[in-house]
N, C-alpha and C. Protein backbone atom coordinates (compact mmCIF):
# COMPACT_ATOMS: atom_id res chain seq x y z
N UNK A 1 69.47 162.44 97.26
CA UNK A 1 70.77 161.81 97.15
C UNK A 1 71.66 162.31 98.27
N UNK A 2 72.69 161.41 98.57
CA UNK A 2 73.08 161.80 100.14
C UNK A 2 74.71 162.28 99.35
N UNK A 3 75.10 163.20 100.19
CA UNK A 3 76.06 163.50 100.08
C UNK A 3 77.24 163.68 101.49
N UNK A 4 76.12 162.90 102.70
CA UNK A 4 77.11 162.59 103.55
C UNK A 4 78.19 161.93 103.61
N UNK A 5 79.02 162.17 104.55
CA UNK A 5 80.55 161.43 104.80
C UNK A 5 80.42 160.60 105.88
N UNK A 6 79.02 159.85 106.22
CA UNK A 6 79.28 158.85 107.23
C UNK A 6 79.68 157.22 106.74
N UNK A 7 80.39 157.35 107.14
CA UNK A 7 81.51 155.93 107.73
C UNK A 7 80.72 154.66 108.09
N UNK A 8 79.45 154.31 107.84
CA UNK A 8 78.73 153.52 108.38
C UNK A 8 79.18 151.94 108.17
N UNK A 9 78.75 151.25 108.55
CA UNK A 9 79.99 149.86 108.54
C UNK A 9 78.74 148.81 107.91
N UNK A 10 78.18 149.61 107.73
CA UNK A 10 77.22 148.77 106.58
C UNK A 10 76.45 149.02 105.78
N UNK A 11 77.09 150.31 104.92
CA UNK A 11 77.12 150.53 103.70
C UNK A 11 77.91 150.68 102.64
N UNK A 12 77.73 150.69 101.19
CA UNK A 12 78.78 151.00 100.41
C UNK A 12 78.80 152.62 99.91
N UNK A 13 79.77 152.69 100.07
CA UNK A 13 80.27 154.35 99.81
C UNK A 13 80.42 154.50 98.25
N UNK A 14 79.93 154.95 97.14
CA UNK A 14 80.06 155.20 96.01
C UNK A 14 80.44 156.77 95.31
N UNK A 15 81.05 157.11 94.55
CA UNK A 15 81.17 158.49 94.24
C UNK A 15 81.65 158.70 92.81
N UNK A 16 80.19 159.60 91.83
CA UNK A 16 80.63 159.54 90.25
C UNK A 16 81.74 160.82 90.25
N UNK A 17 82.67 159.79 89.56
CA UNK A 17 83.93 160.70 89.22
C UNK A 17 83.84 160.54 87.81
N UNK A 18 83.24 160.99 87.17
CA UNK A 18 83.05 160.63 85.37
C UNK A 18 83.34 162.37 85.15
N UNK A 19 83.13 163.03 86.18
CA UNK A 19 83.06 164.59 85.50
C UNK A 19 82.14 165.37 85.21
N UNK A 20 80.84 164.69 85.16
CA UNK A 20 79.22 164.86 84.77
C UNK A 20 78.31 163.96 85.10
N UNK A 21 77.11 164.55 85.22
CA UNK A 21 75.96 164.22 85.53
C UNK A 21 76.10 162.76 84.96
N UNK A 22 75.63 161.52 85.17
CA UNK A 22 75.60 160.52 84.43
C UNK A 22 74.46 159.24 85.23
N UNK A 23 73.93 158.58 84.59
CA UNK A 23 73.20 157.52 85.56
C UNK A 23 73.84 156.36 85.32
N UNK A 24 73.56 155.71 86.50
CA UNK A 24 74.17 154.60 86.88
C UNK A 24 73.21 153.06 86.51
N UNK A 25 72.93 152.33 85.58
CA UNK A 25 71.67 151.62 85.76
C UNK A 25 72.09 150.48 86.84
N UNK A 26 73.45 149.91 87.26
CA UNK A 26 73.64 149.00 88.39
C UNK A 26 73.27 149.37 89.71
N UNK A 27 72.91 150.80 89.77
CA UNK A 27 72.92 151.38 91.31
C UNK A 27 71.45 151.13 91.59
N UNK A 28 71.04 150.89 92.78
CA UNK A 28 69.64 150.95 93.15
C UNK A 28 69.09 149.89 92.37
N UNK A 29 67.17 150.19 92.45
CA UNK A 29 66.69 148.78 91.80
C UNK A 29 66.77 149.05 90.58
N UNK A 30 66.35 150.58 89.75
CA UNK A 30 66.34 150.82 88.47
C UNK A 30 67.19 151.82 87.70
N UNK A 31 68.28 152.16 88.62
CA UNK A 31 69.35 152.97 88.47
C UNK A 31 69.28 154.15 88.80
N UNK A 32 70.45 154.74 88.50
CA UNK A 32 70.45 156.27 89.82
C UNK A 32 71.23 157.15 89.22
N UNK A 33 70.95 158.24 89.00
CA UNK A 33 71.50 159.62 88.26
C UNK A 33 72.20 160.23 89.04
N UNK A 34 73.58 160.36 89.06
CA UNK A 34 74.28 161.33 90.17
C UNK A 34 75.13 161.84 89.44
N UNK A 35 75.18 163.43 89.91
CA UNK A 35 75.54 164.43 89.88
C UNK A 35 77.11 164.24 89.89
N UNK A 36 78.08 165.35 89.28
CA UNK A 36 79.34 164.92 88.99
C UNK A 36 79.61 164.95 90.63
N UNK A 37 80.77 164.13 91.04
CA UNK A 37 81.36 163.84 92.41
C UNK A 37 80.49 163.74 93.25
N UNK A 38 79.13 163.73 92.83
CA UNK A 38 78.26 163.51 93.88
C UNK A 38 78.15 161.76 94.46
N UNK A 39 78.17 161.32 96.00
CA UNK A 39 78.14 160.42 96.59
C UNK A 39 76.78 159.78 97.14
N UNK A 40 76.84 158.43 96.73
CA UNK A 40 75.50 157.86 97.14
C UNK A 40 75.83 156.48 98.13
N UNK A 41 75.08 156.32 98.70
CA UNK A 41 75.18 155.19 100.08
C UNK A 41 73.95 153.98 99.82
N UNK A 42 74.77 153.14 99.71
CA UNK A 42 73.80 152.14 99.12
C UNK A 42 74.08 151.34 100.48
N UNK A 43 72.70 150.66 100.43
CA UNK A 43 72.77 149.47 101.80
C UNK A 43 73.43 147.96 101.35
N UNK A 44 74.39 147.67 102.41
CA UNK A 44 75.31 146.29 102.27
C UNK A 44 76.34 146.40 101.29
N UNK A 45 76.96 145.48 100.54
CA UNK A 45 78.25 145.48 99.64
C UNK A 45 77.66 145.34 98.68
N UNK A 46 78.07 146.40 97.23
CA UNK A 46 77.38 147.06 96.27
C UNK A 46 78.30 145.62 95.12
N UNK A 47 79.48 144.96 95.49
CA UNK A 47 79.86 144.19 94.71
C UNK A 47 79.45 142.74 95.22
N UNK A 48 79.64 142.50 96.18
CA UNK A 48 78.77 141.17 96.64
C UNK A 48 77.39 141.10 96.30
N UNK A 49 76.43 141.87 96.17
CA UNK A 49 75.30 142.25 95.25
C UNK A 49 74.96 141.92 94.22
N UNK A 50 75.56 142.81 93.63
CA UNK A 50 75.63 142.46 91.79
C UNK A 50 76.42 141.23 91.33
N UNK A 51 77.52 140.64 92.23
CA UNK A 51 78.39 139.27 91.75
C UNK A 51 77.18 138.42 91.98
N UNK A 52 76.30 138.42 93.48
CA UNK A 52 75.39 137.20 93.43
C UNK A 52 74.55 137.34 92.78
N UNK A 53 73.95 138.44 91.53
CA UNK A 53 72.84 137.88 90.53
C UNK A 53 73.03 137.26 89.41
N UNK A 54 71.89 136.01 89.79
CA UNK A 54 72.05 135.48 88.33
C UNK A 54 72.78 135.79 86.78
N UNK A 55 72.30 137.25 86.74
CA UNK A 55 72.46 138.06 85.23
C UNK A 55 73.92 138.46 85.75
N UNK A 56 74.91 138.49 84.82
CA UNK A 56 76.21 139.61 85.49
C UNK A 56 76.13 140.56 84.59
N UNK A 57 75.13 141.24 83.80
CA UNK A 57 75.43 142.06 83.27
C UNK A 57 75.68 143.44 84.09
N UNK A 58 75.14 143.74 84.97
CA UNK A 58 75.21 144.54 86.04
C UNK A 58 76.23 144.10 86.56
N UNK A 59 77.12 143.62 86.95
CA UNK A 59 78.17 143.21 87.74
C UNK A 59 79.36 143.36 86.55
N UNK A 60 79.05 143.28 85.27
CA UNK A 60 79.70 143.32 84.20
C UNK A 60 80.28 145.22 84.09
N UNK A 61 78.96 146.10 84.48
CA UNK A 61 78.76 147.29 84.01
C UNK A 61 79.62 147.70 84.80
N UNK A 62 79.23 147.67 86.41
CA UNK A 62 80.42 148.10 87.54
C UNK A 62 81.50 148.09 87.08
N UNK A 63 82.19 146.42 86.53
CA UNK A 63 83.57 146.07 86.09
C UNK A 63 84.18 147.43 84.95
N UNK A 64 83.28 147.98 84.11
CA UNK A 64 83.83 148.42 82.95
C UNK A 64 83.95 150.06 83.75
N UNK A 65 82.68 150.80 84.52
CA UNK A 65 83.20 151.86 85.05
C UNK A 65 84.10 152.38 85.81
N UNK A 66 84.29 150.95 86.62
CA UNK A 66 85.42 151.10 87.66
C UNK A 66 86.80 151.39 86.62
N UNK A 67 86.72 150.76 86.01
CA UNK A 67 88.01 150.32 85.12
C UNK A 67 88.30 152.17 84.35
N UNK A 68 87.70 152.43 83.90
CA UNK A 68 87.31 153.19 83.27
C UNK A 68 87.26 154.45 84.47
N UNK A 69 87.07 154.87 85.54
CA UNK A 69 87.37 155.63 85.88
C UNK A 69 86.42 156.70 86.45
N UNK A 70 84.98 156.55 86.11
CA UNK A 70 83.66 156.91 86.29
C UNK A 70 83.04 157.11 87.27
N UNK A 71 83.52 156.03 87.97
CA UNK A 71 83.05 155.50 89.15
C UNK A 71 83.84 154.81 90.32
N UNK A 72 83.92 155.55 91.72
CA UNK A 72 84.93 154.99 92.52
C UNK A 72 83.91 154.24 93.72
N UNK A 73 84.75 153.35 94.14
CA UNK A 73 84.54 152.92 95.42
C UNK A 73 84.74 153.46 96.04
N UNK A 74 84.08 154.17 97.29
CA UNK A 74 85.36 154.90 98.44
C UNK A 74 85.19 153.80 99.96
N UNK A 75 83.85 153.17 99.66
CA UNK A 75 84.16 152.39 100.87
C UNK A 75 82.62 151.25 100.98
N UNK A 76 83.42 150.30 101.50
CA UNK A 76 82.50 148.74 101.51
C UNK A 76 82.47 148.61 103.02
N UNK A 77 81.60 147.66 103.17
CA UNK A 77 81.16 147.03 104.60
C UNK A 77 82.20 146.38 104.70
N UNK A 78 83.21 146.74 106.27
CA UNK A 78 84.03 145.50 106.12
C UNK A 78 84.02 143.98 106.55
N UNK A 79 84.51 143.19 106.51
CA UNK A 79 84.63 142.01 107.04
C UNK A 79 84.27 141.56 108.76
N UNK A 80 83.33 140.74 108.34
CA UNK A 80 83.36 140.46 110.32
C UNK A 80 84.10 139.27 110.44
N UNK A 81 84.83 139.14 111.35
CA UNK A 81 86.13 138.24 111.69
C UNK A 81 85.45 137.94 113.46
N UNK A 82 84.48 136.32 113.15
CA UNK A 82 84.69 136.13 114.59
C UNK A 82 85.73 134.78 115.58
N UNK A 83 85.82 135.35 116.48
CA UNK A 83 87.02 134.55 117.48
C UNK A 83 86.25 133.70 118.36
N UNK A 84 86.52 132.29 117.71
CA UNK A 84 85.61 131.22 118.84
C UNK A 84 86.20 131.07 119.98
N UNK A 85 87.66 131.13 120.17
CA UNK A 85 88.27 131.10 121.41
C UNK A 85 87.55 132.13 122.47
N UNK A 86 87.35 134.01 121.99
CA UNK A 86 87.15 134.62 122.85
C UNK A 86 85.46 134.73 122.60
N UNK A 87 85.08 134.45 121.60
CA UNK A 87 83.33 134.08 121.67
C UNK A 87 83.02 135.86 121.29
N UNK A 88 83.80 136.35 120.37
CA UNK A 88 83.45 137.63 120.19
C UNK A 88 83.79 138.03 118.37
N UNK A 89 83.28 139.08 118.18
CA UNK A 89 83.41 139.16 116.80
C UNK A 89 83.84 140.75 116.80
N UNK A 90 84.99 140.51 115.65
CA UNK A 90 85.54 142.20 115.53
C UNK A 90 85.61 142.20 113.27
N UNK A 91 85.47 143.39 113.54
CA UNK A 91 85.83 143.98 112.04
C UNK A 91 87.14 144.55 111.50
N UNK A 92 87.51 143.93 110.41
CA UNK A 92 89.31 144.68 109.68
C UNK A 92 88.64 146.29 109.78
N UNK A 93 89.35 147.32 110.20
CA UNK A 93 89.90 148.54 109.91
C UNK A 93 91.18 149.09 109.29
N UNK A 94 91.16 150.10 109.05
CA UNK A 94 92.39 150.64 108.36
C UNK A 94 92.35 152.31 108.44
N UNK A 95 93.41 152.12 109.66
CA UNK A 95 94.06 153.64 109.66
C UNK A 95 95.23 154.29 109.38
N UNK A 96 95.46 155.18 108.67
CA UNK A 96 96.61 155.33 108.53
C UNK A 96 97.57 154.51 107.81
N UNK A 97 96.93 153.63 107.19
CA UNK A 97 97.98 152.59 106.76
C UNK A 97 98.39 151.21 107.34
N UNK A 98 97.63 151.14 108.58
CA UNK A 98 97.62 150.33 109.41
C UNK A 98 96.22 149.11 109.49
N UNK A 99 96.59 147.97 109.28
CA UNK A 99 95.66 146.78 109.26
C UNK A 99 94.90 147.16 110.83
N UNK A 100 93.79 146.61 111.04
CA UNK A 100 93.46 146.38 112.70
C UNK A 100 92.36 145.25 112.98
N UNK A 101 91.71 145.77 114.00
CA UNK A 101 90.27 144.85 114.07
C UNK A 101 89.66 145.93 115.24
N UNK A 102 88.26 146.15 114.88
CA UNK A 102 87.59 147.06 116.00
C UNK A 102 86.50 146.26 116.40
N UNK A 103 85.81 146.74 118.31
CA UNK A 103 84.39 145.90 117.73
C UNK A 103 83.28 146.82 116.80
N UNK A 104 82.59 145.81 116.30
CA UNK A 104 81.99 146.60 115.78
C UNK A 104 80.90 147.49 116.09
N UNK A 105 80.34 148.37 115.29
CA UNK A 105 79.64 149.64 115.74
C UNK A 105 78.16 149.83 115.09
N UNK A 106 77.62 148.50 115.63
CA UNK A 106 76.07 148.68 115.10
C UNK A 106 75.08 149.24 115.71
N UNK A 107 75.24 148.96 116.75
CA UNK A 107 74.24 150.09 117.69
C UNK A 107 74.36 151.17 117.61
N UNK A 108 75.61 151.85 116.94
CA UNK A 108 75.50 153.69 116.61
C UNK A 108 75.46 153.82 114.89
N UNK A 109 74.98 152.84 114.32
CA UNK A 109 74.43 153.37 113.24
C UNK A 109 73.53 154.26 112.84
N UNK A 110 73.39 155.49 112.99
CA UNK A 110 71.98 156.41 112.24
C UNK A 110 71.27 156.91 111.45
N UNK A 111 70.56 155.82 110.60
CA UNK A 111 69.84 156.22 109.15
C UNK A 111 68.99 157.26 109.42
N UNK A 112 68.76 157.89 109.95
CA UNK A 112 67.76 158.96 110.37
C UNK A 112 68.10 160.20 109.43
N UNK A 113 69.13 160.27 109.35
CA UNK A 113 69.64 161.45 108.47
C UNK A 113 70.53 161.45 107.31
N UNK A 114 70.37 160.07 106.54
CA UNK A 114 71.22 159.95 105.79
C UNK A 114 69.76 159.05 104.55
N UNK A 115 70.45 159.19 103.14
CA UNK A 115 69.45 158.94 101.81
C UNK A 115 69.80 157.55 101.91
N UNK A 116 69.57 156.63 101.72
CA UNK A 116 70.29 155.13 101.70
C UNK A 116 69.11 154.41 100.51
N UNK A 117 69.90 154.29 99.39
CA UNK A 117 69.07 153.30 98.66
C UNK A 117 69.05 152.20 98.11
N UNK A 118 68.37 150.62 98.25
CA UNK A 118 68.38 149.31 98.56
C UNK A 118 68.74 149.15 97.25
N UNK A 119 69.50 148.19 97.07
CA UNK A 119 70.30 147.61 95.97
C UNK A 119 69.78 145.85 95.37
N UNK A 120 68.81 146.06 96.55
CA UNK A 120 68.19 144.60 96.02
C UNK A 120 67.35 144.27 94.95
């Protein structure tokens, strides 16, 4: 289980805040046990995921932990925003409080050292 802090722009950042050990059955293909505040990195958007399956019961479960407090988001893949005028594509950021657009940063992605587990 990863407990890195990378920023990767195409993963979802997850972190159990329940207080205890607890498993997750929406996470991964057959669910995922994490450790209190411990953080897991799932590949692509962990809610665009679970909204597109058929079943929402999983998409249902997210709804009730989030709510509930268990379970935080700390961070999603953001948006690619492309510009036909300039024939280029940038991503929303947010620093500081501040809206932006960066290009984006796929060529310095490095799974090499990070746990990443498929949500498909």
């Amino acid at each position: 289980m990863s407990t890195h802090s990378n920023r990767d722009p195409l993963l979802t950042r997850v972190r159990n805040t329940s207080g205890g050990e607890r498993t997750f059955g929406y996470l991964g293909t057959h669910g995922l046990r994490l450790g209190a505040n411990e953080v897991m990195l799932l590949r692509g958007n962990l809610i665009a995921t679970l909204g597109a399956k058929l079943s929402a019961r999983k998409f249902q479960a997210l709804e009730r932990d989030l709510a509930a407090g268990v379970l935080k988001i700390e961070q999603t893949p953001p948006p690619v925003l492309y510009d036909p005028q300039l024939h280029n594509s940038k991503v929303l950021t947010l620093v500081d409080g501040a809206l932006g657009t960066v290009d984006p940063e796929w060529e310095q992605s490095d799974y090499s050292d990070i746990d990443v587990e498929n949500t498909q």
